[in-house]
Protein backbone atom coordinates (compact mmCIF):
# COMPACT_ATOMS: atom_id res chain seq x y z
CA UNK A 1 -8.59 100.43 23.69
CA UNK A 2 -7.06 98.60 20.94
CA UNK A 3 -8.87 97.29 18.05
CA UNK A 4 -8.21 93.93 17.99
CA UNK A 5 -9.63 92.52 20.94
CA UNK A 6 -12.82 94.23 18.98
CA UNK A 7 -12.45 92.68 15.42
CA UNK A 8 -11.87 89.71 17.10
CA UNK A 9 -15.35 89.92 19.06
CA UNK A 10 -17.09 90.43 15.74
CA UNK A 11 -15.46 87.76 14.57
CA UNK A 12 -16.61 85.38 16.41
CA UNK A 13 -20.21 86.78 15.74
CA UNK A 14 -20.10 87.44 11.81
CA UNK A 15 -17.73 84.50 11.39
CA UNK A 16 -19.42 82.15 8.60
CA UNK A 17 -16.63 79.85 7.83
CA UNK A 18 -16.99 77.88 11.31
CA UNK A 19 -19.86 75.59 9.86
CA UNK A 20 -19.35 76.16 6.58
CA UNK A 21 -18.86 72.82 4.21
CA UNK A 22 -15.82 72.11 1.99
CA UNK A 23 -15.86 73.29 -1.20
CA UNK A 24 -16.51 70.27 -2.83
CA UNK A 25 -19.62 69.26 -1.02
CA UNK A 26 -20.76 72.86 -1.69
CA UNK A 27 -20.60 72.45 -4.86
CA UNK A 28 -22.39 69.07 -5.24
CA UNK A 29 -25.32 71.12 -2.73
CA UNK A 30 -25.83 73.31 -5.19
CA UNK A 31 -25.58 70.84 -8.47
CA UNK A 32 -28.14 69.07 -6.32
CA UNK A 33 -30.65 71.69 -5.84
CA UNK A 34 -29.82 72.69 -10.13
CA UNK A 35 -30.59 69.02 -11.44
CA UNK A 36 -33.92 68.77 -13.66
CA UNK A 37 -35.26 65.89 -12.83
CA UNK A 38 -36.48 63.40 -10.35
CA UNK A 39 -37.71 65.47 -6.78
CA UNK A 40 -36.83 68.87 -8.56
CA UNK A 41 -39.24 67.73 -11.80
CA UNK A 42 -42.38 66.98 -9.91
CA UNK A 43 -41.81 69.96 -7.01
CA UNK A 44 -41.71 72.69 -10.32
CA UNK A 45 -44.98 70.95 -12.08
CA UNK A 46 -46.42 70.74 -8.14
CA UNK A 47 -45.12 74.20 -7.78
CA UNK A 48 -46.43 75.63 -11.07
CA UNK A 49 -50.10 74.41 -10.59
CA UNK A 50 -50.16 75.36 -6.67
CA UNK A 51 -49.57 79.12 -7.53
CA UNK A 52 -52.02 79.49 -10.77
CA UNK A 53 -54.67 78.10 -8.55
CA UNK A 54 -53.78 80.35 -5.71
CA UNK A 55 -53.46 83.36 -8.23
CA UNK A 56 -57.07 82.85 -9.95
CA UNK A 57 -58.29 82.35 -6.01
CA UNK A 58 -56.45 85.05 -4.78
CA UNK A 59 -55.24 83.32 -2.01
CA UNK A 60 -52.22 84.18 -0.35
CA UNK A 61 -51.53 81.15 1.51
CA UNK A 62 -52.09 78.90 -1.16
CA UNK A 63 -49.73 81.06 -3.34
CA UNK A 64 -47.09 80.62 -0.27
CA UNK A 65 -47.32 77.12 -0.34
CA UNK A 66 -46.08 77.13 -3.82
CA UNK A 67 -43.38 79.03 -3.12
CA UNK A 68 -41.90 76.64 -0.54
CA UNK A 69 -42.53 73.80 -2.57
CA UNK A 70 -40.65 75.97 -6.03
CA UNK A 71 -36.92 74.30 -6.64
CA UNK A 72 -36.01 77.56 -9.08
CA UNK A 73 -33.51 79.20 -6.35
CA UNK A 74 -31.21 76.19 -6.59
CA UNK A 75 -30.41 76.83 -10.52
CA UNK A 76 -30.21 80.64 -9.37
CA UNK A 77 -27.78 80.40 -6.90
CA UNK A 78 -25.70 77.47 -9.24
CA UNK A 79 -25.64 80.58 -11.18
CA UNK A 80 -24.11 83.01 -9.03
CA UNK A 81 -21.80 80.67 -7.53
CA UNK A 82 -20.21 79.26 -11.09
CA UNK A 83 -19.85 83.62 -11.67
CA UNK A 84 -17.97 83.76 -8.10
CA UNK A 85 -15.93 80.59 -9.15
CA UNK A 86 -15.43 81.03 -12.78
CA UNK A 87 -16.48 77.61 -12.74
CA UNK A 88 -18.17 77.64 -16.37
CA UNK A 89 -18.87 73.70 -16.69
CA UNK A 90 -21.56 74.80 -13.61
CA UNK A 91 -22.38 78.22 -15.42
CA UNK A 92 -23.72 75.89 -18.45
CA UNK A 93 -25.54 73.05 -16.56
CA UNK A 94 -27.28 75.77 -13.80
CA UNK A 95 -28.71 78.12 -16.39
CA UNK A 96 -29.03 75.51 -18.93
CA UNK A 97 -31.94 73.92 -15.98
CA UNK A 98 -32.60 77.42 -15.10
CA UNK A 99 -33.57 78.06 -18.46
CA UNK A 100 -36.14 74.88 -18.95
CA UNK A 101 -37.64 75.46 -15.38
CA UNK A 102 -39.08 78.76 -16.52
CA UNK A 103 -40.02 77.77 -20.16
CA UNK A 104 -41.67 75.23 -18.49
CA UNK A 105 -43.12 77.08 -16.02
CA UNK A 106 -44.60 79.82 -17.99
CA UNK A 107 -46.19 76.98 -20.51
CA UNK A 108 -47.75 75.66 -17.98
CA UNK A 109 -49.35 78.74 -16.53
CA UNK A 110 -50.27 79.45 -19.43
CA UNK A 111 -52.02 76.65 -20.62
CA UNK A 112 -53.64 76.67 -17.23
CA UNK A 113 -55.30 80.33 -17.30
CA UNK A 114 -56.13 79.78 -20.86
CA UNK A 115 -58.21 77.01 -19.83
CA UNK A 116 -59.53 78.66 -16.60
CA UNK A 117 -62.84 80.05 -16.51
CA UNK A 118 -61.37 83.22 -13.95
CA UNK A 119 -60.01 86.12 -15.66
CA UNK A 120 -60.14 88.63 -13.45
CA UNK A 121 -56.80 90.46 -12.29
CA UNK A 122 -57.07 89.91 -8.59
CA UNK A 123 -54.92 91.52 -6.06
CA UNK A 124 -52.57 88.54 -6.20
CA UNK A 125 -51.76 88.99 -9.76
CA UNK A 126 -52.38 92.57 -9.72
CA UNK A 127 -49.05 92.90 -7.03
CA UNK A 128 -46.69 91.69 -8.74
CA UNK A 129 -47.03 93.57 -12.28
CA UNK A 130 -45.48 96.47 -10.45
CA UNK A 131 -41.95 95.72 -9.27
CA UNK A 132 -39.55 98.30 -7.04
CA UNK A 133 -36.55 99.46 -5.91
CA UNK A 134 -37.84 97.67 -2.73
CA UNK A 135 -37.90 93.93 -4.66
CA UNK A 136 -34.13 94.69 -5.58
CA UNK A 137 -33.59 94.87 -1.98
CA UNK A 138 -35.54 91.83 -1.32
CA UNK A 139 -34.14 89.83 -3.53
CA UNK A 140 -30.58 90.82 -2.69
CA UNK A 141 -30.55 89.82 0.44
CA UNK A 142 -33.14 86.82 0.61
CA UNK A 143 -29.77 86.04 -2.11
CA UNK A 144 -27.48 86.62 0.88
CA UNK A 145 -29.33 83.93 3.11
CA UNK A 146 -29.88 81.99 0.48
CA UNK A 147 -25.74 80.91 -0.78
CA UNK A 148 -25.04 81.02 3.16
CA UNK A 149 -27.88 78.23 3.63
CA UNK A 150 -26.40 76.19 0.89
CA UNK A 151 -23.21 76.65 2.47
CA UNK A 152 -24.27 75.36 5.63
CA UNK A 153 -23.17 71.55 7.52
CA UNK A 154 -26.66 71.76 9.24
CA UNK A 155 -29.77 72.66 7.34
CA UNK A 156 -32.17 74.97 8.81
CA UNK A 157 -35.58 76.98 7.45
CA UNK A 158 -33.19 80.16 5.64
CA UNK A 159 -34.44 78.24 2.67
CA UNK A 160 -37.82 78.08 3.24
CA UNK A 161 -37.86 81.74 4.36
CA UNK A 162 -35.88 82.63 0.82
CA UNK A 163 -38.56 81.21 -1.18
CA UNK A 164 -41.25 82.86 0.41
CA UNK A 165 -39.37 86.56 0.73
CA UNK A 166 -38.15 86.69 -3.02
CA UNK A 167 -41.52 85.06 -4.42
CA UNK A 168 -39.91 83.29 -7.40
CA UNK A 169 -42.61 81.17 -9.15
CA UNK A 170 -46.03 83.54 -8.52
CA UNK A 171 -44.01 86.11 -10.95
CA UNK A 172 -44.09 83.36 -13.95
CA UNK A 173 -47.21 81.98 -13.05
CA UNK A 174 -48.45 85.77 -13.64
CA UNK A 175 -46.12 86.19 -16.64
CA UNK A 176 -48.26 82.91 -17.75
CA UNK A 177 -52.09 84.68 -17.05
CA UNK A 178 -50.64 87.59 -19.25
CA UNK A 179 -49.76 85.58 -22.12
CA UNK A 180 -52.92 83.74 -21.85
CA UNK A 181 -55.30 86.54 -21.75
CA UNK A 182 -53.51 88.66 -24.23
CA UNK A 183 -52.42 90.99 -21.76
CA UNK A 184 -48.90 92.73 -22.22
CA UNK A 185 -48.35 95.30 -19.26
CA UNK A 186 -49.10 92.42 -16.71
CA UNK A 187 -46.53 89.87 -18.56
CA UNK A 188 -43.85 92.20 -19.19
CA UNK A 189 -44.51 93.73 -15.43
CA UNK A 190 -44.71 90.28 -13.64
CA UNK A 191 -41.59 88.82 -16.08
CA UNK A 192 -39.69 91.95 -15.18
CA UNK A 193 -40.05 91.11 -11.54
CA UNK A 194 -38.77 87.81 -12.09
CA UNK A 195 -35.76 89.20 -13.78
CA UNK A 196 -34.95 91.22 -10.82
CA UNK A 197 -35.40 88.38 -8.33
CA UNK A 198 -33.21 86.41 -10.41
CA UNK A 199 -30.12 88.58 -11.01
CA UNK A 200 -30.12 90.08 -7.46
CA UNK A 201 -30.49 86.38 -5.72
CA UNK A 202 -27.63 85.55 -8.46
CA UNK A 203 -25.41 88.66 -7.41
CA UNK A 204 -25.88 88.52 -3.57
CA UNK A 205 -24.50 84.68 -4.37
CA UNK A 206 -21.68 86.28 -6.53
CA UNK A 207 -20.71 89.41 -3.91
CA UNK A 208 -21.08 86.66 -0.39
CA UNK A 209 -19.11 83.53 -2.52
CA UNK A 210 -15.83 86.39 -3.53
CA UNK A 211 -15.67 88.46 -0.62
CA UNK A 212 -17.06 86.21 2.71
CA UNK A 213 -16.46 83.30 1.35
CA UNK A 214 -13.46 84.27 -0.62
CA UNK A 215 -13.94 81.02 -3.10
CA UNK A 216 -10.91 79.75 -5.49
CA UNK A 217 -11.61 80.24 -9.32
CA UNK A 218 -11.68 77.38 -11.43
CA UNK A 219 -8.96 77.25 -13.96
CA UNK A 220 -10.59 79.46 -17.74
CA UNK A 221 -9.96 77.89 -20.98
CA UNK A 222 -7.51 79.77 -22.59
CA UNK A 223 -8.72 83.23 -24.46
CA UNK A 224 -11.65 83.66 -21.91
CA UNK A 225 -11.34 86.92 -19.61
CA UNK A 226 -12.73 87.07 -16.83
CA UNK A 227 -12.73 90.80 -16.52
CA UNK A 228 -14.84 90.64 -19.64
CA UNK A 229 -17.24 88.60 -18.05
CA UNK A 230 -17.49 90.19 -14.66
CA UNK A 231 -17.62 93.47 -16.80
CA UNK A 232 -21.04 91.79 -18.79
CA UNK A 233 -22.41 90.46 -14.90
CA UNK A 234 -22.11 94.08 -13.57
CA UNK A 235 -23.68 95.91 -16.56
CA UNK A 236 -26.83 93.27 -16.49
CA UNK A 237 -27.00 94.08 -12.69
CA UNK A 238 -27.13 97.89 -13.36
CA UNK A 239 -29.76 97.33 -16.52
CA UNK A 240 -32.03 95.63 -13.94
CA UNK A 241 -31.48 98.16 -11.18
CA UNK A 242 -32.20 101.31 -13.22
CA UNK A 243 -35.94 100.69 -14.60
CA UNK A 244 -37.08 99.19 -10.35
CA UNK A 245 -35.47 102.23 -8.95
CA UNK A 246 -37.84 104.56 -10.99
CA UNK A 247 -40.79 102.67 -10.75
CA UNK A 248 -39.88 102.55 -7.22
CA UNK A 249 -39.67 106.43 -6.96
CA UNK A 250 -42.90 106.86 -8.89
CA UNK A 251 -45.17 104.25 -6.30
CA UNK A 252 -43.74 106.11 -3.15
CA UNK A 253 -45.01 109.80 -4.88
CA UNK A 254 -48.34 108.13 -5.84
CA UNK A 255 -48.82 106.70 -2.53
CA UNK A 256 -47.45 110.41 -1.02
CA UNK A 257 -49.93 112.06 -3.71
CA UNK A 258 -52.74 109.50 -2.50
CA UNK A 259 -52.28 110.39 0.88
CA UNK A 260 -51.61 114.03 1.09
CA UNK A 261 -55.11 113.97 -1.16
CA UNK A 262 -56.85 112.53 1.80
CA UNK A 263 -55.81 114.76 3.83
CA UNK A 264 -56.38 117.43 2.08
CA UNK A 265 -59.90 116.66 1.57
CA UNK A 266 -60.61 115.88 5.22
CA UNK A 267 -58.93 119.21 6.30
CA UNK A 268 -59.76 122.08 3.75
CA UNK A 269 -63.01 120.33 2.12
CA UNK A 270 -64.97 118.29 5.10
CA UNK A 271 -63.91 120.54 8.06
CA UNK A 272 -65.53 123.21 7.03
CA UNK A 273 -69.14 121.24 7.54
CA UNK A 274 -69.16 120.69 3.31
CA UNK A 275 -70.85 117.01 2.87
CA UNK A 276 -68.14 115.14 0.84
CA UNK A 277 -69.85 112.28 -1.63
CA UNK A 278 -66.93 110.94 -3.41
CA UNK A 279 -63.59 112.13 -4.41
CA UNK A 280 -61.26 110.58 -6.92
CA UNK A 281 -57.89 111.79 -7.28
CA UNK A 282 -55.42 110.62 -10.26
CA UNK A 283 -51.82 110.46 -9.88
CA UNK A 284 -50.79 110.39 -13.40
CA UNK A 285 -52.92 113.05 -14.46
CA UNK A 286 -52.06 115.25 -11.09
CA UNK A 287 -56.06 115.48 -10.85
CA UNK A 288 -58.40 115.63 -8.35
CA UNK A 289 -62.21 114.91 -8.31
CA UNK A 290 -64.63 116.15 -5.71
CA UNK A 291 -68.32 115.01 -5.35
CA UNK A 292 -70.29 117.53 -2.64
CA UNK A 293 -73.75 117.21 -1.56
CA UNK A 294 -73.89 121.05 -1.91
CA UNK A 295 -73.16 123.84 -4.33
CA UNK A 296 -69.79 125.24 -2.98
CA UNK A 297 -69.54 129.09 -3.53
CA UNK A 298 -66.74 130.28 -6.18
CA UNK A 299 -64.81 132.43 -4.18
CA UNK A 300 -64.83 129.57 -1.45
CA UNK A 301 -63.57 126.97 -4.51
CA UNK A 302 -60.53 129.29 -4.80
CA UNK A 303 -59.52 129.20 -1.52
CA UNK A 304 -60.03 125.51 -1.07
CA UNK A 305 -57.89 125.60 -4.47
CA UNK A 306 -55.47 128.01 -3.41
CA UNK A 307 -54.80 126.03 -0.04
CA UNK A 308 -53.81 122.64 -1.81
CA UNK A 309 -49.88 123.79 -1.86
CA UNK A 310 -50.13 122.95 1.81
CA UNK A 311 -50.42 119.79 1.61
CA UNK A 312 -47.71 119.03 -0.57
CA UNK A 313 -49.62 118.92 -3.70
CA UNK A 314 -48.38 120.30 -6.55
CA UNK A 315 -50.92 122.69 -8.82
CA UNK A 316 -53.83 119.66 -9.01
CA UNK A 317 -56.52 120.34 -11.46
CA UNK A 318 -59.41 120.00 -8.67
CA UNK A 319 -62.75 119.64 -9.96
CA UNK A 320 -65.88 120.33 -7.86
CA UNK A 321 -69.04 118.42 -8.70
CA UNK A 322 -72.55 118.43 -7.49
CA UNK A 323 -74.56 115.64 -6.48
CA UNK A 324 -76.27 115.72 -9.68
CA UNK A 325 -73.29 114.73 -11.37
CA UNK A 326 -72.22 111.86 -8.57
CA UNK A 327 -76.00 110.77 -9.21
CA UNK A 328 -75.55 110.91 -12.77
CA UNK A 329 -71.98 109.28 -13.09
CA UNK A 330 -73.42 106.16 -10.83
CA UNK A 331 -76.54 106.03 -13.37
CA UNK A 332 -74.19 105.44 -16.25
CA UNK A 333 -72.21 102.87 -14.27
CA UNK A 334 -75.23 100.94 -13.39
CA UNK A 335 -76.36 101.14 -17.23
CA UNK A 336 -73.06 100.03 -18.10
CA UNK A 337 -73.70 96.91 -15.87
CA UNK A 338 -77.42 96.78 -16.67
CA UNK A 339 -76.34 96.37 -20.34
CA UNK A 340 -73.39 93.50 -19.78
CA UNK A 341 -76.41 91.54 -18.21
CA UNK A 342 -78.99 92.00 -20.51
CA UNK A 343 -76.16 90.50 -23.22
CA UNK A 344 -75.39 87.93 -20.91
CA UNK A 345 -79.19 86.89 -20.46
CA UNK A 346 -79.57 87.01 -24.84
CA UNK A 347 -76.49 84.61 -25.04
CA UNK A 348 -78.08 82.89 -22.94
CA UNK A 349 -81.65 82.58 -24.57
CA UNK A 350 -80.01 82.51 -27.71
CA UNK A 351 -78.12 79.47 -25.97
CA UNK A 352 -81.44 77.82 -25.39
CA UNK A 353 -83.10 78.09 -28.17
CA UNK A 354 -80.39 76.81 -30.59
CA UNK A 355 -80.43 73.69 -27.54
CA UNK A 356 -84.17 73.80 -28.49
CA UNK A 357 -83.58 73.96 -32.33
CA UNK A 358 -81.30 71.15 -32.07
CA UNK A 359 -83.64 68.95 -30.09
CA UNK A 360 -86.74 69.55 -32.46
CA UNK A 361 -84.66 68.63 -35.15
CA UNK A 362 -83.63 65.44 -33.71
CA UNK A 363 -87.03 64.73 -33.03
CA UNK A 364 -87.91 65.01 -36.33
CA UNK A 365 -85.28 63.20 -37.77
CA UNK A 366 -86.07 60.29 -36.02
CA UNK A 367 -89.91 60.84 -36.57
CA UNK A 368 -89.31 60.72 -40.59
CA UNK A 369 -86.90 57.71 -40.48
CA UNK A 370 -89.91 55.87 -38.51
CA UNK A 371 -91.93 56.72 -41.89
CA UNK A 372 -89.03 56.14 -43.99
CA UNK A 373 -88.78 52.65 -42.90
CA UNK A 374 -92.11 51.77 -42.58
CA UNK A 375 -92.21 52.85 -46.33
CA UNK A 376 -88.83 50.62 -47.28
CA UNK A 377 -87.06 48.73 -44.28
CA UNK A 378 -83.61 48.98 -45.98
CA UNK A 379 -83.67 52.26 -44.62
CA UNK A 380 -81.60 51.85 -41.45
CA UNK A 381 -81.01 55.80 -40.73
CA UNK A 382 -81.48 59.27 -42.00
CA UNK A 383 -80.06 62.82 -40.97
CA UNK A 384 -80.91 66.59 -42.42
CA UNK A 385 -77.29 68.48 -43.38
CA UNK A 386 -76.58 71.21 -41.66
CA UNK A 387 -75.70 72.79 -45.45
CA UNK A 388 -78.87 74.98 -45.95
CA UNK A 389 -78.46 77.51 -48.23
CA UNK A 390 -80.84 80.31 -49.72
CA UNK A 391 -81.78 81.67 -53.31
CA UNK A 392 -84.07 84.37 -54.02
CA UNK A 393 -87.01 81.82 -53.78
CA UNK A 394 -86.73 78.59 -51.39
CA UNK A 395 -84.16 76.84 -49.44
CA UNK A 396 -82.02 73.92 -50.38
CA UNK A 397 -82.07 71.46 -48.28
CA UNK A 398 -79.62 68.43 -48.63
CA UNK A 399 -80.88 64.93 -47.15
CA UNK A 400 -78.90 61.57 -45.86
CA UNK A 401 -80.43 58.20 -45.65
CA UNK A 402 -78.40 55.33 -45.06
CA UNK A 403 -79.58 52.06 -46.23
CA UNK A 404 -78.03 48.41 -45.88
CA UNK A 405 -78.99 46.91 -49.41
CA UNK A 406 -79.62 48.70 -52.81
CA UNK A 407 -83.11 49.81 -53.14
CA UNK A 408 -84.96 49.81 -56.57
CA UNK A 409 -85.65 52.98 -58.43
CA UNK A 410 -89.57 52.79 -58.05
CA UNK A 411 -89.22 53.07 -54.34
CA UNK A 412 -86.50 55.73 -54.46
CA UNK A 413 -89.35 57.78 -56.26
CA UNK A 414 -91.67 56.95 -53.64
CA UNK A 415 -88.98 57.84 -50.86
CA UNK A 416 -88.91 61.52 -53.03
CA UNK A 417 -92.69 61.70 -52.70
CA UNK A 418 -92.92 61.34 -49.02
CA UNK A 419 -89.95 63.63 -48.71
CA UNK A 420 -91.73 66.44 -50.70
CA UNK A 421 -94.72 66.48 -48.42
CA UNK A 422 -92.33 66.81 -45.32
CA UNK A 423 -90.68 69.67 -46.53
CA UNK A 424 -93.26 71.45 -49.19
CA UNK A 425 -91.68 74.91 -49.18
CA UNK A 426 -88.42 73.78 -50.13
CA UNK A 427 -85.75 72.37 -52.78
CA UNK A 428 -84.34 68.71 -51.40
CA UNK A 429 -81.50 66.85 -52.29
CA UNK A 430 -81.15 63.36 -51.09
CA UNK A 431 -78.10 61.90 -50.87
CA UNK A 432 -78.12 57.47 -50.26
CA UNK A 433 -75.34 55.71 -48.32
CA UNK A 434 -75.07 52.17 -48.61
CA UNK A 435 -73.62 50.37 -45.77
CA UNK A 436 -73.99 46.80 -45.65
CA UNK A 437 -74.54 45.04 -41.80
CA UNK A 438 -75.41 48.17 -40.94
């Protein structure tokens, strides 16, 4: 059978360039979807907000609303295309908006979960401090769809389904809670997955415009090479690769570790009628923890012990503890809580009473400027200073009165008098004001 009636089957499947818009118009989609301002300006601010409230309320389909709504894959794939084209006029203006959307975007966030009264790490924010080999993948191909959406006469939902695969905005809205609650793993995690969803989007745009699309190059200014800048491209590509392709190794042995664990447990601990409590087990450490209702015999330990190589664990410290110890461990996390609300209920007496401090004082500030008055009616107001200070024998106490005409110095000594009686135990110092109209 001869091949071409085949290639030109495929062809007529894989075949993008049947639909595809001219060049030009591409190019002014994608300048389109770059611009920072007008639609674009108030879809990022909508965007921003959206996803920090669906973060702190760990809600997913608030968080995917924000996502559809986020303009940051137009600058993205501006981006990639100006790399495919050597178009550098486009490079500028795409990462020039690229640049302000996510400075803005992280300010924002940041202001927002300063200001929020949730600090918890939820699941939403928790999932995307981690990033993986897998995200690379995501974000290569949602890339893919992405440049062969913009490329497109008709418009369809590829868009839509980009923004919501490759998760742009949630990453910098996390990036945002980090900086905002001093908390450095979870922004350089969540900024890290950003990074990859950027460059891969940017390089499925690059690899799709050169070799499907097979784009002319722009004319360089003279001395530029593009080698040297497709050599720069590449080496970013690989930088961002590297670190997602370990941390992708190391979640797919923890979650192997986790469940070989389980397993482990179930067959060689619980099988043989041995009540289980609790067990904890610790990747990182290569540990495992085992809670039993009963004492388990020694030599039976060692052949529980022994047996763990079965299961694909690899020389565990396993620790057997008694119920005792589960009972015990559970007592000092209930302490541990019992203590964070007993110093939650003194802030909060110690709340009330300086509320209660504050209102007595009031009262009996307004109380002596009745008295005040009735003893000389220029006196239109008076106050206590919240100046106190202590010697080794009395407090001194600094006074305000306010008065709308000059009073003589007979009454002023009267005014003392009265003052003296109020507050016997202590040194005074009063302090006149004279405001006139007042």
């Amino acid at each position: 059978m001869s091949i071409n009636p085949i290639k030109s089957i495929l062809k007529s499947y894989f075949d993008l360039r049947i639909d595809q818009l001219n060049e030009t118009l591409i190019v002014s989609n994608i300048k389109q979807a770059s611009e920072f301002k007008g639609t674009n300006l108030w879809a990022l601010i909508a965007a921003i907000l959206i996803a920090s409230v669906g973060l702190n309320m760990n809600s997913t389909a608030v968080i995917i609303g924000a996502m559809l709504i986020s303009p940051l894959m137009g600058p993205i794939i501006g981006i990639g295309y100006a790399l495919a084209t050597f178009n550098l006029e486009m490079f500028k203006q795409a990462a020039k908006n690229f640049l302000t959307f996510v400075i803005i975007s992280v300010v924002t966030a940041s202001i927002y979960f300063w200001i929020s009264p949730f600090k918890e790490m939820g699941s939403e924010i928790t999932g995307r401090t981690f990033p993986t080999a897998y995200d690379v993948l995501i974000a290569f191909f949602g890339g893919v769809a992405g440049i062969v959406a913009f490329t497109r006469k008709e418009k369809s939902n590829i868009i839509p389904g980009v923004a919501i695969a490759t998760a742009l905005m949630p990453p910098l809205c996390v990036a945002g809670f980090g900086i905002a609650n001093f908390n450095f793993s979870c922004f350089a995690g969540a900024t890290y997955l950003f990074i990859i969803n950027c460059v891969m989007i940017a390089f499925a745009t690059f690899m799709v415009s050169k070799v499907i699309f097979r784009v002319p190059n722009f004319v360089y200014a003279e001395g530029i090479s593009k080698k040297r800048i497709n050599t720069i491209f590449y080496l970013i590509i690989l930088l961002t690769i590297i670190p997602s392709i370990y941390m992708g190794y190391t979640l797919v042995q923890k979650t192997k570790f986790t469940e070989n664990t389980k397993n482990y447990v179930a067959d060689e601990i619980e099988n043989k009628n041995i009540p289980v409590l609790k067990y904890n087990s610790s990747y990182t450490k290569n540990e495992i923890e085992v809670f039993t209702l009963s004492d388990i015999d020694s030599n039976v330990q060692k052949i529980i012990i022994e047996n763990s190589e079965f299961y694909g664990l690899k020389n565990p410290s396993i620790k057997f503890k008694s119920a005792k110890e589960y009972i015990a461990q559970s007592s000092e996390k209930e302490t541990a809580d019992q203590q964070k609300i007993v110093a939650l209920q003194d802030s909060l007496v110690a709340y009330q009473n300086l509320q209660a401090a504050i209102h007595n004082q009031n009262q009996e500030e307004k109380d002596i400027l009745t008295e005040l008055h009735a003893i000389e009616p220029k006196v239109k107001a008076f106050g206590i200073i919240d100046m106190n200070f202590v010697d080794a024998s009395k407090t001194h106490i600094p006074l305000f009165i306010v008065t709308d005409d000059m009073i003589p110095k007979e009454m002023e000594s009267s005014i003392r008098r009265y003052l003296v009686t109020k507050f016997p135990n202590d040194s005074i110092s009063i302090n006149y004001k004279l405001i006139k109209n007042y």
